[in-house]
PDB file of N, CA and C in Angstrom:
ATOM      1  N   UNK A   1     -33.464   8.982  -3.906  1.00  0.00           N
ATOM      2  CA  UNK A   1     -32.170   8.381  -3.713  1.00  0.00           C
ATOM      3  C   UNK A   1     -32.334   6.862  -3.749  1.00  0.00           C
ATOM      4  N   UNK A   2     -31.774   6.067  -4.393  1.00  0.00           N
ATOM      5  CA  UNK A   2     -31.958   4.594  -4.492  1.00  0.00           C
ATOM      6  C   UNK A   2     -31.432   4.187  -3.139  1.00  0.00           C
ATOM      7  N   UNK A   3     -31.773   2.697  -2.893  1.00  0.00           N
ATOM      8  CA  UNK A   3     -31.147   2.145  -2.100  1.00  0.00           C
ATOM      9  C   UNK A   3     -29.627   1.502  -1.954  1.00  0.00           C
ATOM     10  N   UNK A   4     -29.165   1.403  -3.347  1.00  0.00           N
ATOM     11  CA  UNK A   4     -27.847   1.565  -3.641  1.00  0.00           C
ATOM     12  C   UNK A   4     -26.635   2.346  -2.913  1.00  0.00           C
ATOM     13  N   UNK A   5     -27.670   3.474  -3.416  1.00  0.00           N
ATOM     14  CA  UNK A   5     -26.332   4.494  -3.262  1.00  0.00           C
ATOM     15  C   UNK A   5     -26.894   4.407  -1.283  1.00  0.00           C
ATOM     16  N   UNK A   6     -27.571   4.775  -0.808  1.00  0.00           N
ATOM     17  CA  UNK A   6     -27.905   4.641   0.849  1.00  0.00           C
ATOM     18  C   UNK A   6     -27.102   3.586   1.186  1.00  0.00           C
ATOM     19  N   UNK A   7     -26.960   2.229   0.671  1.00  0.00           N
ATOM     20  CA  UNK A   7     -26.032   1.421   0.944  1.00  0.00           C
ATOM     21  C   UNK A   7     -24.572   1.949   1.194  1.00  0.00           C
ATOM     22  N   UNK A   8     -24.060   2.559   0.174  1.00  0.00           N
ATOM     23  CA  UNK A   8     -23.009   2.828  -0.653  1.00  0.00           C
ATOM     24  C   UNK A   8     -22.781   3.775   0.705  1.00  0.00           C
ATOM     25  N   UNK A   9     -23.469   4.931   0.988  1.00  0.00           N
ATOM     26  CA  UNK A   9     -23.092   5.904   2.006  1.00  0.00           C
ATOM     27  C   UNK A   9     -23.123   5.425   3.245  1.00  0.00           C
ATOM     28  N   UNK A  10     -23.494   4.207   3.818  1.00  0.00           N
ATOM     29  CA  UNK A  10     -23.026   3.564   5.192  1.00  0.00           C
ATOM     30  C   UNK A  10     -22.341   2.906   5.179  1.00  0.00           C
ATOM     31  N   UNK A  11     -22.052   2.143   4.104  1.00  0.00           N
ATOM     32  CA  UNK A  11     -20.445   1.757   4.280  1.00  0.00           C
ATOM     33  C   UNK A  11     -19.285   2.392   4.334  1.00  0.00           C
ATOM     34  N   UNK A  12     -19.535   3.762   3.790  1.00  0.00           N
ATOM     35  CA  UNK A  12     -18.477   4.772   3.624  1.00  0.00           C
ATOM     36  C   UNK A  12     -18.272   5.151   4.798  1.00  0.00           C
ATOM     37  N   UNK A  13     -19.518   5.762   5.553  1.00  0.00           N
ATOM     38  CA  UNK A  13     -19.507   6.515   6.464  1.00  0.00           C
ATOM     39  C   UNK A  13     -18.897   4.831   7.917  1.00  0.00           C
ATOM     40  N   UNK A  14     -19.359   4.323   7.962  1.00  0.00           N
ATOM     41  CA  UNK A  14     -19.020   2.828   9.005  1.00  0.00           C
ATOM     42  C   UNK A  14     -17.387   3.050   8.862  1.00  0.00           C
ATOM     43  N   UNK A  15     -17.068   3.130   7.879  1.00  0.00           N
ATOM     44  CA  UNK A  15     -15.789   2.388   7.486  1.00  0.00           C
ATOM     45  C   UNK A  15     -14.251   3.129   7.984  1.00  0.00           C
ATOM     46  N   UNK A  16     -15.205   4.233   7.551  1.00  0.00           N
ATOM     47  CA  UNK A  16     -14.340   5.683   8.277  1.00  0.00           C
ATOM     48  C   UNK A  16     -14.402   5.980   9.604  1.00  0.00           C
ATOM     49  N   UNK A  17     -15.537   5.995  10.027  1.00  0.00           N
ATOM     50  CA  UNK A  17     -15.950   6.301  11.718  1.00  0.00           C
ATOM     51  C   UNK A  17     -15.170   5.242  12.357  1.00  0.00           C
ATOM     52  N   UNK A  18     -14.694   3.982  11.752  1.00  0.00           N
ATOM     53  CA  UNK A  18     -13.914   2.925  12.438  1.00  0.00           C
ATOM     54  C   UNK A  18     -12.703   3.234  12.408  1.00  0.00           C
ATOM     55  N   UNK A  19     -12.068   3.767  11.365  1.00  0.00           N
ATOM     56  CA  UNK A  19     -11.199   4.044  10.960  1.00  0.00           C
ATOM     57  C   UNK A  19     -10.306   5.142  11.634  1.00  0.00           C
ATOM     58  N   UNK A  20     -11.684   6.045  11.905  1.00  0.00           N
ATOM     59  CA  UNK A  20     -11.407   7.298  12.800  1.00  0.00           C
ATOM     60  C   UNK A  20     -10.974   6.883  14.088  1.00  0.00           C
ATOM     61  N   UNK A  21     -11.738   5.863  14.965  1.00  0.00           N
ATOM     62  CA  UNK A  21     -11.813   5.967  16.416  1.00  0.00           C
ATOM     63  C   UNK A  21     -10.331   4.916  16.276  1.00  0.00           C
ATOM     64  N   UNK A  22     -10.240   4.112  15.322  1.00  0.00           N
ATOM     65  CA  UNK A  22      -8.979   3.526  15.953  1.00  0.00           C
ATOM     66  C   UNK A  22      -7.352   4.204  15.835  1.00  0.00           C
ATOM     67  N   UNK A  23      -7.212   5.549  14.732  1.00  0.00           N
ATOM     68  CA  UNK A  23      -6.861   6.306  14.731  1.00  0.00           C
ATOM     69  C   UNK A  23      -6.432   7.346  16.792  1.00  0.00           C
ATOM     70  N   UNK A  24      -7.750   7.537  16.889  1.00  0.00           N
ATOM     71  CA  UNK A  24      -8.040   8.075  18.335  1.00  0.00           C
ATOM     72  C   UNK A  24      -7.740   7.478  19.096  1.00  0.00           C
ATOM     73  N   UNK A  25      -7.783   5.877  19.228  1.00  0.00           N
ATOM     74  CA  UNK A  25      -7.783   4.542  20.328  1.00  0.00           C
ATOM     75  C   UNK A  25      -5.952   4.577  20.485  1.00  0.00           C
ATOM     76  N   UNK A  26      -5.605   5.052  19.338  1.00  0.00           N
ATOM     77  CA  UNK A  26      -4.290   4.868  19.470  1.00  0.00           C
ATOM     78  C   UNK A  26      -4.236   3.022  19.272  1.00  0.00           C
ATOM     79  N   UNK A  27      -4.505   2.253  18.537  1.00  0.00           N
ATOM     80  CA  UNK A  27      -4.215   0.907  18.503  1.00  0.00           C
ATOM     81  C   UNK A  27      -2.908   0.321  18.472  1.00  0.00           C
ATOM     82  N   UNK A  28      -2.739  -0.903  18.555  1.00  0.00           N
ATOM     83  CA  UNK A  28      -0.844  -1.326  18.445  1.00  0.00           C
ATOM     84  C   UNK A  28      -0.552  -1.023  17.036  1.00  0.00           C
ATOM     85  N   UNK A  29      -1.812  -2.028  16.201  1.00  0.00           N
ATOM     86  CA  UNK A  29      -1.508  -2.178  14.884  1.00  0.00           C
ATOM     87  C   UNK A  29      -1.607  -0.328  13.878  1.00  0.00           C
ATOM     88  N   UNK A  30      -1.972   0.219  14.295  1.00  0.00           N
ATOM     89  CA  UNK A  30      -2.295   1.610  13.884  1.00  0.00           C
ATOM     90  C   UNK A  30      -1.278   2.592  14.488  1.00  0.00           C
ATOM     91  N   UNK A  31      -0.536   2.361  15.588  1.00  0.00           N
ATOM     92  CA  UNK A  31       0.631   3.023  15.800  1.00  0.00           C
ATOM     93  C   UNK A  31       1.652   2.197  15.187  1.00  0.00           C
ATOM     94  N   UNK A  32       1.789   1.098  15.034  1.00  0.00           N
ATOM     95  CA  UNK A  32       2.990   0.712  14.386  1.00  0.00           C
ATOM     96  C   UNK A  32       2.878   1.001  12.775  1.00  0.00           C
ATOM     97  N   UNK A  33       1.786   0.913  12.189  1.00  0.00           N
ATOM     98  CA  UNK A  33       2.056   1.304  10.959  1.00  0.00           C
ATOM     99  C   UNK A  33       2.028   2.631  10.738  1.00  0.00           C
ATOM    100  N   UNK A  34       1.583   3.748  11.243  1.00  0.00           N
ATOM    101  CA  UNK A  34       1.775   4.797  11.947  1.00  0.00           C
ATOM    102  C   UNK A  34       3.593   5.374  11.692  1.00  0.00           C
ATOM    103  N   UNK A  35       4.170   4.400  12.521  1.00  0.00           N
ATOM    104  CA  UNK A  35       5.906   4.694  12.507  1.00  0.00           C
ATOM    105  C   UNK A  35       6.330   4.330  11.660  1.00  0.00           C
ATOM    106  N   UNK A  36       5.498   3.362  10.611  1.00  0.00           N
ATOM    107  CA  UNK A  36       6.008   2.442   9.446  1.00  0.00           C
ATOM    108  C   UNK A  36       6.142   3.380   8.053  1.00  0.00           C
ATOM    109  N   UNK A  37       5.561   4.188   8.666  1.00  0.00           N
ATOM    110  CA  UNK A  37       4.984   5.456   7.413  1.00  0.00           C
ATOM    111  C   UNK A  37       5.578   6.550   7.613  1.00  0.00           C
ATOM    112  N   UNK A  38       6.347   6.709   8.962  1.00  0.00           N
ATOM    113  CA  UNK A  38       7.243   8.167   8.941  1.00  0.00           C
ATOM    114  C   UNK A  38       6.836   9.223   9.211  1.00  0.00           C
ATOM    115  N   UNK A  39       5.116   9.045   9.087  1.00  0.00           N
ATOM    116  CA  UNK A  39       4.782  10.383  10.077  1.00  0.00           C
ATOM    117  C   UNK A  39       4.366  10.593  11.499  1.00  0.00           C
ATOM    118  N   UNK A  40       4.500  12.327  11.626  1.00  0.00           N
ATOM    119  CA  UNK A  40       4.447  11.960  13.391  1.00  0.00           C
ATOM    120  C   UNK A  40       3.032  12.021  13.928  1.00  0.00           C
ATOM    121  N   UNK A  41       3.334  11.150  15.407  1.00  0.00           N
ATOM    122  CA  UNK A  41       2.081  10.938  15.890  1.00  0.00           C
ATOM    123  C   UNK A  41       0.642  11.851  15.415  1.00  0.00           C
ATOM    124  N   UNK A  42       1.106  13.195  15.960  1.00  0.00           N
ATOM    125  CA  UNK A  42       0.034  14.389  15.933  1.00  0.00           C
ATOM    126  C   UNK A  42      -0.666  13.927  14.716  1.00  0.00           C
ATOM    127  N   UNK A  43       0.119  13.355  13.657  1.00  0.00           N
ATOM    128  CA  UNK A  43      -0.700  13.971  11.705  1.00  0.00           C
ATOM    129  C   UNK A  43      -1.676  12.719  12.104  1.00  0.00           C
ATOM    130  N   UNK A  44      -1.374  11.855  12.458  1.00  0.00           N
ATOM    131  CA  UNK A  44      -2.849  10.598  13.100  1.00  0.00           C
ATOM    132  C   UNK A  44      -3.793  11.238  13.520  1.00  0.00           C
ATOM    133  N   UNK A  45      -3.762  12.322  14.270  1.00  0.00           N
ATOM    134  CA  UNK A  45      -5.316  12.472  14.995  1.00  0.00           C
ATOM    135  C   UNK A  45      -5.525  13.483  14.132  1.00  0.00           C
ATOM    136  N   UNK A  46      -5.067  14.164  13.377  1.00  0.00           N
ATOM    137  CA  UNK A  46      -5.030  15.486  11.643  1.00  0.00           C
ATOM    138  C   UNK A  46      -6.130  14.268  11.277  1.00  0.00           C
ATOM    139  N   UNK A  47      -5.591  13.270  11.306  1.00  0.00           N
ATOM    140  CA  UNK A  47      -6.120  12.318   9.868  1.00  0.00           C
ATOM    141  C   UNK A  47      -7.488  11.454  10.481  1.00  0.00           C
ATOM    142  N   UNK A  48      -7.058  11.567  11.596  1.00  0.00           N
ATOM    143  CA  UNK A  48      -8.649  11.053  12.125  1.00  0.00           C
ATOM    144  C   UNK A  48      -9.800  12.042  12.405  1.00  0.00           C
ATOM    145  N   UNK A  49      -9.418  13.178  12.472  1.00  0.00           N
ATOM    146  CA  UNK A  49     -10.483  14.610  12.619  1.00  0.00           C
ATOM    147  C   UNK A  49     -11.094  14.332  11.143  1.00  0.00           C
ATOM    148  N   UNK A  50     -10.021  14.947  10.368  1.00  0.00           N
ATOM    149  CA  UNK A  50     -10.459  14.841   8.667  1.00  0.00           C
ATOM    150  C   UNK A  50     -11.548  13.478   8.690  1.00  0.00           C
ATOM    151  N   UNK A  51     -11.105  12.188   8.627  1.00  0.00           N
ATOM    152  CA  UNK A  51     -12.119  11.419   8.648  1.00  0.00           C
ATOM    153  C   UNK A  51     -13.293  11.204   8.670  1.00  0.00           C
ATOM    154  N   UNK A  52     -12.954  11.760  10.091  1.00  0.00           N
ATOM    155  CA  UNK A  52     -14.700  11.770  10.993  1.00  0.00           C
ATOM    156  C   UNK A  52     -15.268  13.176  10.074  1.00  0.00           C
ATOM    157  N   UNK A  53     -14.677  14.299   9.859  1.00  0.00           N
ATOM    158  CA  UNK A  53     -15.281  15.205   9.483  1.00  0.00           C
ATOM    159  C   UNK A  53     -16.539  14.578   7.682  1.00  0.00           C
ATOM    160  N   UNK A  54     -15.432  13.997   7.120  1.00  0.00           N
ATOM    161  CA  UNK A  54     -16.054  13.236   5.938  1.00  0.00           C
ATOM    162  C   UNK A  54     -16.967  12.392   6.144  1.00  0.00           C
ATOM    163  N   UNK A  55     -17.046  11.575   7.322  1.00  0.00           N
ATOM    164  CA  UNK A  55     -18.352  10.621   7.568  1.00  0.00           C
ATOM    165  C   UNK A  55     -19.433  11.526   7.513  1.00  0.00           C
ATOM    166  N   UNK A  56     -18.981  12.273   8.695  1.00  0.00           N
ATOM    167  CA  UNK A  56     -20.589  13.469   8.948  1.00  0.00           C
ATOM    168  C   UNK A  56     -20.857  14.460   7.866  1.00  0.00           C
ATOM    169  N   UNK A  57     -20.169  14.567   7.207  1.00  0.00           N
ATOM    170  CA  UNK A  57     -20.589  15.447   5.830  1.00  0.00           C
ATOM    171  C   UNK A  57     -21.709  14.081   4.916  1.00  0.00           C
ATOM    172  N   UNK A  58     -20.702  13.193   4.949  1.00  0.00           N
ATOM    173  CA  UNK A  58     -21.601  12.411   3.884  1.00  0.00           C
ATOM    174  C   UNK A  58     -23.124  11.727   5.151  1.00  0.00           C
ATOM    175  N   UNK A  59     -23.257  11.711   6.206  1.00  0.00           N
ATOM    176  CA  UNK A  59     -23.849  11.513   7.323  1.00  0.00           C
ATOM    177  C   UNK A  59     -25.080  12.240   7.002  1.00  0.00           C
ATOM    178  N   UNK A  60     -24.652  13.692   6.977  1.00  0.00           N
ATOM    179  CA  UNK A  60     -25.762  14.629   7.205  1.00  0.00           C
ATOM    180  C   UNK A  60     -26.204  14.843   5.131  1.00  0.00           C
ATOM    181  N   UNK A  61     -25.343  14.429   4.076  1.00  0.00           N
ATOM    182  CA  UNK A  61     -25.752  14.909   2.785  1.00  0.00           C
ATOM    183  C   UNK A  61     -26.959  14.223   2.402  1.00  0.00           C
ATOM    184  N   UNK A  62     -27.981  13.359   3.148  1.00  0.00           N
ATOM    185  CA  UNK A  62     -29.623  13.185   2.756  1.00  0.00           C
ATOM    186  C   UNK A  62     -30.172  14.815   3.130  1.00  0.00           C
ATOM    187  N   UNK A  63     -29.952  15.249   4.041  1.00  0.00           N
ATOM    188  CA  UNK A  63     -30.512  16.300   4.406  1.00  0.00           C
ATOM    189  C   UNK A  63     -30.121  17.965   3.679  1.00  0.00           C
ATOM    190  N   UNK A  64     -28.493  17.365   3.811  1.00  0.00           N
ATOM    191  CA  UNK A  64     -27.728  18.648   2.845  1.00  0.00           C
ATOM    192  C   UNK A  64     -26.953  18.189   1.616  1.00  0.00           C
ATOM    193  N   UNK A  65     -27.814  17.817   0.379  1.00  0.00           N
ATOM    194  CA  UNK A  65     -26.870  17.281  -0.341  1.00  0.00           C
ATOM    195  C   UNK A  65     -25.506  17.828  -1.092  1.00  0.00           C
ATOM    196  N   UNK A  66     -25.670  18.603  -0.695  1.00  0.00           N
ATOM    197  CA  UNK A  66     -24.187  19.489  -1.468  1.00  0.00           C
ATOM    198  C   UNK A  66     -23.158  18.942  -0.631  1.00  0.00           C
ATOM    199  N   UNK A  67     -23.106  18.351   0.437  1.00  0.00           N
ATOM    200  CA  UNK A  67     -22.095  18.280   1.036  1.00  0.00           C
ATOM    201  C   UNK A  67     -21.486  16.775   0.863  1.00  0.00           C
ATOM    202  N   UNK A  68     -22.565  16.065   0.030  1.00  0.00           N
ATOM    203  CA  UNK A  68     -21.441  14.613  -0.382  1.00  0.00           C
ATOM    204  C   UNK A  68     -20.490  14.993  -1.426  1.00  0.00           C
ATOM    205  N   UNK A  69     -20.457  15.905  -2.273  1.00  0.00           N
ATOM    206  CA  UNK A  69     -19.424  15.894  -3.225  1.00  0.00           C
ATOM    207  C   UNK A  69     -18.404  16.589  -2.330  1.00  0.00           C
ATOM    208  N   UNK A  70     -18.193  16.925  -1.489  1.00  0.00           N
ATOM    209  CA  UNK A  70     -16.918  17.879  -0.607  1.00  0.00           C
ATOM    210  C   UNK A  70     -16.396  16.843  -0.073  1.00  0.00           C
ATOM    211  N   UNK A  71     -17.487  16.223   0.981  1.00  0.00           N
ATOM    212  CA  UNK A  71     -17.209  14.919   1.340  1.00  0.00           C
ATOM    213  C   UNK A  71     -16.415  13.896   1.349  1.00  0.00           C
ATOM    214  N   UNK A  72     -16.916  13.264   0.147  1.00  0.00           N
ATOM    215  CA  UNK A  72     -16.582  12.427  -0.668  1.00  0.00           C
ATOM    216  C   UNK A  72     -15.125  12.628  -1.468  1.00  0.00           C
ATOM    217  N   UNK A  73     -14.999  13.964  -1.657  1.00  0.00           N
ATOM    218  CA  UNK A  73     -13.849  14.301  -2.231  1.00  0.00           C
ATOM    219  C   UNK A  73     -12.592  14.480  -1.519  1.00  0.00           C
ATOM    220  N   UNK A  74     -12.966  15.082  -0.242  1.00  0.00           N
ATOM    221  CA  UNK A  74     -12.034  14.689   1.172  1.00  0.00           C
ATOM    222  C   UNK A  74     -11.689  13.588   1.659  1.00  0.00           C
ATOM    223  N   UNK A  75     -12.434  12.430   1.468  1.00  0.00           N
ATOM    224  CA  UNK A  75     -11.805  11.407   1.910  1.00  0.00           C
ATOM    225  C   UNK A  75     -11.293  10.664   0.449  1.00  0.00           C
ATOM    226  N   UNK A  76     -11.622  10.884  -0.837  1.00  0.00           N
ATOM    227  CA  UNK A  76     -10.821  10.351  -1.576  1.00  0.00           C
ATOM    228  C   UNK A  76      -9.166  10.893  -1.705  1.00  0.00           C
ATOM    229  N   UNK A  77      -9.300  12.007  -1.340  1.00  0.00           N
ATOM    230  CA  UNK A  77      -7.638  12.177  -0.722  1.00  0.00           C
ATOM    231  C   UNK A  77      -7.135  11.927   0.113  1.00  0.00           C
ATOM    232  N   UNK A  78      -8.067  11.862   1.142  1.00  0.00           N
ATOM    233  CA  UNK A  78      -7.010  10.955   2.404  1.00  0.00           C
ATOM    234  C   UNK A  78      -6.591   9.677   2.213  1.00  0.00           C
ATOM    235  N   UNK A  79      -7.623   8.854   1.174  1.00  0.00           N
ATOM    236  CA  UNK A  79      -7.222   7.503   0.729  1.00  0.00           C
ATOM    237  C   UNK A  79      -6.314   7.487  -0.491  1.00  0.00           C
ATOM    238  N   UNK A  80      -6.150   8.411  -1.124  1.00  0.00           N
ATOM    239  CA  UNK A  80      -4.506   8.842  -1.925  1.00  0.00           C
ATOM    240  C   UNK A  80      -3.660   9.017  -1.367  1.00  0.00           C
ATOM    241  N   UNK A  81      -3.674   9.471   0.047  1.00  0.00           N
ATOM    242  CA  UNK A  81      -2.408   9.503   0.904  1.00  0.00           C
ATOM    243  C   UNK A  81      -2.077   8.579   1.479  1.00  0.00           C
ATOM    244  N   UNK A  82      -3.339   7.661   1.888  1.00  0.00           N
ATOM    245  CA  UNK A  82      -3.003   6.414   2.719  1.00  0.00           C
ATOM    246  C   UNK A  82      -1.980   5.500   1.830  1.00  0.00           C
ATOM    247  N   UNK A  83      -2.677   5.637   0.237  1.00  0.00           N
ATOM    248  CA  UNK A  83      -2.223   4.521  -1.130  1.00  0.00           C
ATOM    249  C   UNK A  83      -0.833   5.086  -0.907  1.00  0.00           C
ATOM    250  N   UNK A  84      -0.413   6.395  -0.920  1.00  0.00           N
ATOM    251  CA  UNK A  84       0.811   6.958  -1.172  1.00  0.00           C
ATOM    252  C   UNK A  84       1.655   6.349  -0.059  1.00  0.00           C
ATOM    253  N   UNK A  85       1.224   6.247   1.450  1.00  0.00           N
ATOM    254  CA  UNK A  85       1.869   5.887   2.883  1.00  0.00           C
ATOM    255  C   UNK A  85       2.426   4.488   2.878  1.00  0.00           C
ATOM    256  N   UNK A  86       1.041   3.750   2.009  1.00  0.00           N
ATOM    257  CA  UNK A  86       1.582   2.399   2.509  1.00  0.00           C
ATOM    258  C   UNK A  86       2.746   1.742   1.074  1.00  0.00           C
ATOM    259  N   UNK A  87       2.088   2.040   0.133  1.00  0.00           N
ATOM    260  CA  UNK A  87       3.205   2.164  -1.141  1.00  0.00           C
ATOM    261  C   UNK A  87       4.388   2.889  -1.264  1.00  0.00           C
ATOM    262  N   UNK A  88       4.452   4.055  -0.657  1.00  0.00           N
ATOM    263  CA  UNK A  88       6.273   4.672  -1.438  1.00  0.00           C
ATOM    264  C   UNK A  88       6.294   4.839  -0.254  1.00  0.00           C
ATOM    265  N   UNK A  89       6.238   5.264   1.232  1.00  0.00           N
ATOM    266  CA  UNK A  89       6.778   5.543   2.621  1.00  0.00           C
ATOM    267  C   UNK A  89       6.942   4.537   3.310  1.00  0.00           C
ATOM    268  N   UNK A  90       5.777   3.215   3.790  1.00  0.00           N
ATOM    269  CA  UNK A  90       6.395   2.233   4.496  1.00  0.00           C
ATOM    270  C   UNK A  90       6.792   0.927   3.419  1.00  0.00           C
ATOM    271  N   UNK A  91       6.747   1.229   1.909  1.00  0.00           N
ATOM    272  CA  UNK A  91       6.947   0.210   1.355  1.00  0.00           C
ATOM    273  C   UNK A  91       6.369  -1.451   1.424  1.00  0.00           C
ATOM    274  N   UNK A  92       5.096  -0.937   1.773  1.00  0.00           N
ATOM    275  CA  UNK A  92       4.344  -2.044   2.057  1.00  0.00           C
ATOM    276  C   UNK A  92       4.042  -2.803   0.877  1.00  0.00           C
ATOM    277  N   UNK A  93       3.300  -4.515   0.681  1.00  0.00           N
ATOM    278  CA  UNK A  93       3.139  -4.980  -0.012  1.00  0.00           C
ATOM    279  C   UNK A  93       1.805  -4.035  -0.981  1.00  0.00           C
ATOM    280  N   UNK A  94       1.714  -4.404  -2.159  1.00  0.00           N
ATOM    281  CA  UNK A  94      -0.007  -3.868  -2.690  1.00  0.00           C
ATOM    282  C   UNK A  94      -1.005  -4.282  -1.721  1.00  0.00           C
ATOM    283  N   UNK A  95      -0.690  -5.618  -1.078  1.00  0.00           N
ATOM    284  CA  UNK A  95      -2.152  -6.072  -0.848  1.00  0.00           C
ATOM    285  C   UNK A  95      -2.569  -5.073   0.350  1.00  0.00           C
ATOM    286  N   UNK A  96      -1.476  -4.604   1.049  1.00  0.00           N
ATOM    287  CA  UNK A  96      -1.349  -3.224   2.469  1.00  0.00           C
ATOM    288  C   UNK A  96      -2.587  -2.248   2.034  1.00  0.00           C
ATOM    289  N   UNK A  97      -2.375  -2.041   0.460  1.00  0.00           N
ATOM    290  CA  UNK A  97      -3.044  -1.235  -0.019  1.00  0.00           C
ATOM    291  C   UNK A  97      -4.543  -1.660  -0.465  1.00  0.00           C
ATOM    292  N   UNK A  98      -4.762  -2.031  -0.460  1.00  0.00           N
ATOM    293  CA  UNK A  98      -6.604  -2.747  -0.803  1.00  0.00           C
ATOM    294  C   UNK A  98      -7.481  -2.137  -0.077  1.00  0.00           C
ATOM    295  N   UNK A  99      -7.526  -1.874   1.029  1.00  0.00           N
ATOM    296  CA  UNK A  99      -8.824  -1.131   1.867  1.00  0.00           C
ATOM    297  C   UNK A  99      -8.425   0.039   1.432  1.00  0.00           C
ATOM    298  N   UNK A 100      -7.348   0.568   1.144  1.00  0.00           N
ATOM    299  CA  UNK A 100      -7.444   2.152   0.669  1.00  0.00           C
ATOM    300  C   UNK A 100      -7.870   2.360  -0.793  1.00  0.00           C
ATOM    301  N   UNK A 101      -7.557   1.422  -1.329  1.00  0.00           N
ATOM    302  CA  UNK A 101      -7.931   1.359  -3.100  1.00  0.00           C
ATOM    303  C   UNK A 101      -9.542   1.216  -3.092  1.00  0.00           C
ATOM    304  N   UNK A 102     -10.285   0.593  -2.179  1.00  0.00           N
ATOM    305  CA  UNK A 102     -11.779  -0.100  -2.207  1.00  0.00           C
ATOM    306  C   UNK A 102     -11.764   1.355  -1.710  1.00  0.00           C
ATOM    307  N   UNK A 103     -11.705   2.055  -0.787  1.00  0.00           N
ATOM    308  CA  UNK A 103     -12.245   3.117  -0.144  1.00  0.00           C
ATOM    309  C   UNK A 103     -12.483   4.107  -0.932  1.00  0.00           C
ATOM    310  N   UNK A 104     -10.980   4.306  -1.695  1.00  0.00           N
ATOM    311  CA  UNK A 104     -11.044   5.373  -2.633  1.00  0.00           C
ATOM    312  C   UNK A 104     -11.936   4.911  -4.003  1.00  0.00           C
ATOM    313  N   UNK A 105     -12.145   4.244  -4.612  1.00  0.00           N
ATOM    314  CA  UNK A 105     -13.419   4.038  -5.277  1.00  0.00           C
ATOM    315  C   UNK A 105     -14.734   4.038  -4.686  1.00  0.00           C
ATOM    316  N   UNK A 106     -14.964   3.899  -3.471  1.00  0.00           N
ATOM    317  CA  UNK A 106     -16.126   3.939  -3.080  1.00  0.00           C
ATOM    318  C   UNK A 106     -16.573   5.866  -3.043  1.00  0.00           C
ATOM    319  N   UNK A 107     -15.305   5.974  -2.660  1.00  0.00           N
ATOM    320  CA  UNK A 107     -15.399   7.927  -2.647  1.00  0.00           C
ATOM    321  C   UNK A 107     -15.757   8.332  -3.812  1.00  0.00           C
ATOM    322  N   UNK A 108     -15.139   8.008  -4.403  1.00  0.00           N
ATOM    323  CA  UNK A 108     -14.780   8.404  -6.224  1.00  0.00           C
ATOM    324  C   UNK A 108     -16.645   7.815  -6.454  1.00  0.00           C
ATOM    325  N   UNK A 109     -16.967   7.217  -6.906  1.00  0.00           N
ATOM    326  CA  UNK A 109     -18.358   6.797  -6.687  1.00  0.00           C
ATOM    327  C   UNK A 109     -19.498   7.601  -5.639  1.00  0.00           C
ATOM    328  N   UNK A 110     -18.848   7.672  -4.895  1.00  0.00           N
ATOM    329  CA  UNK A 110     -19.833   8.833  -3.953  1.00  0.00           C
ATOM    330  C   UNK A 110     -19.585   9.969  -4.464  1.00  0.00           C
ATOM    331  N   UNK A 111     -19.004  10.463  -5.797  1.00  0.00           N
ATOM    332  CA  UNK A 111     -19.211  11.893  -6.288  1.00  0.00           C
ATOM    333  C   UNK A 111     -19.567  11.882  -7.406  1.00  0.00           C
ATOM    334  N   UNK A 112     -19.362  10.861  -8.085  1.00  0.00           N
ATOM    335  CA  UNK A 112     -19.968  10.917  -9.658  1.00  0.00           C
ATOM    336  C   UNK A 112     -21.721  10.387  -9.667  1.00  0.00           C
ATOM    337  N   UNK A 113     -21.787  10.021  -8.283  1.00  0.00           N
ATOM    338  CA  UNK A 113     -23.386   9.462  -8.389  1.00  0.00           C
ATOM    339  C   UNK A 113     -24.476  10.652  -8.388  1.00  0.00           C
TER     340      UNK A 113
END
C-alpha cells in the first residue's frame, strides 16, 4: 500500500470521525444547518452512525481490504446527500458545498485506488 493512499485513508477516516461526533455533540452550527436542510433531528444521528460506520470500515480495510470499497462507497453517498442538502434543500451558496465535494472525491478515489 503506498503512502499516498495511507495518507488519503486518514484524512478520510479524521474527517468523518469529526464530522460524526459533531453530528452527536449536537453543535449550534450543525443543528442550525440541520433545520436549514429540513430534516428531522433523529436523520442527524442516522447520518452520524452511517459515518462513523464508514471511518471504521475504511479504519479496519489495511487488515480487511474488501471493506474500503463498501466503505468508501457509503460515504460517497452520504456526501451526495450532503451536496444535495446544502444545494436544493437549504439553498445554500456552492461554496456551503466544498467540504462535501472534496469529501466526495476523496471517497470516489478511495474506490478506484
Amino acid at each position: 500500500m503506498s503512502l499516498t493512499l495511507v495518507i488519503l485513508k486518514w484524512i478520510v477516516i479524521c474527517m468523518f470521525a469529526f464530522s460524526s461526533a459533531i453530528k452527536f455533540l449536537r453543535t449550534k452550527s450543525m443543528v442550525r444547518h440541520w433545520n436549514e436542510y429540513r430534516y428531522p433531528m433523529w436523520f442527524m444521528h442516522v447520518t452520524a452512525i452511517l459515518e462513523l460506520i464508514g471511518s471504521f470500515g475504511i479504519l479496519i480495510s489495511s487488515w480487511v481490504p474488501a471493506t474500503l470499497i463498501y466503505a468508501a462507497a457509503l460515504l460517497a453517498v452520504l456526501m451526495l446527500g450532503a451536496i444535495h442538502a446544502h444545494l436544493a434543500r437549504a439553498k445554500h451558496s456552492p461554496f456551503m458545498a466544498i467540504n462535501a465535494c472534496l469529501m466526495l472525491i476523496l471517497s470516489i478515489t478511495l474506490i478506484v485506488a
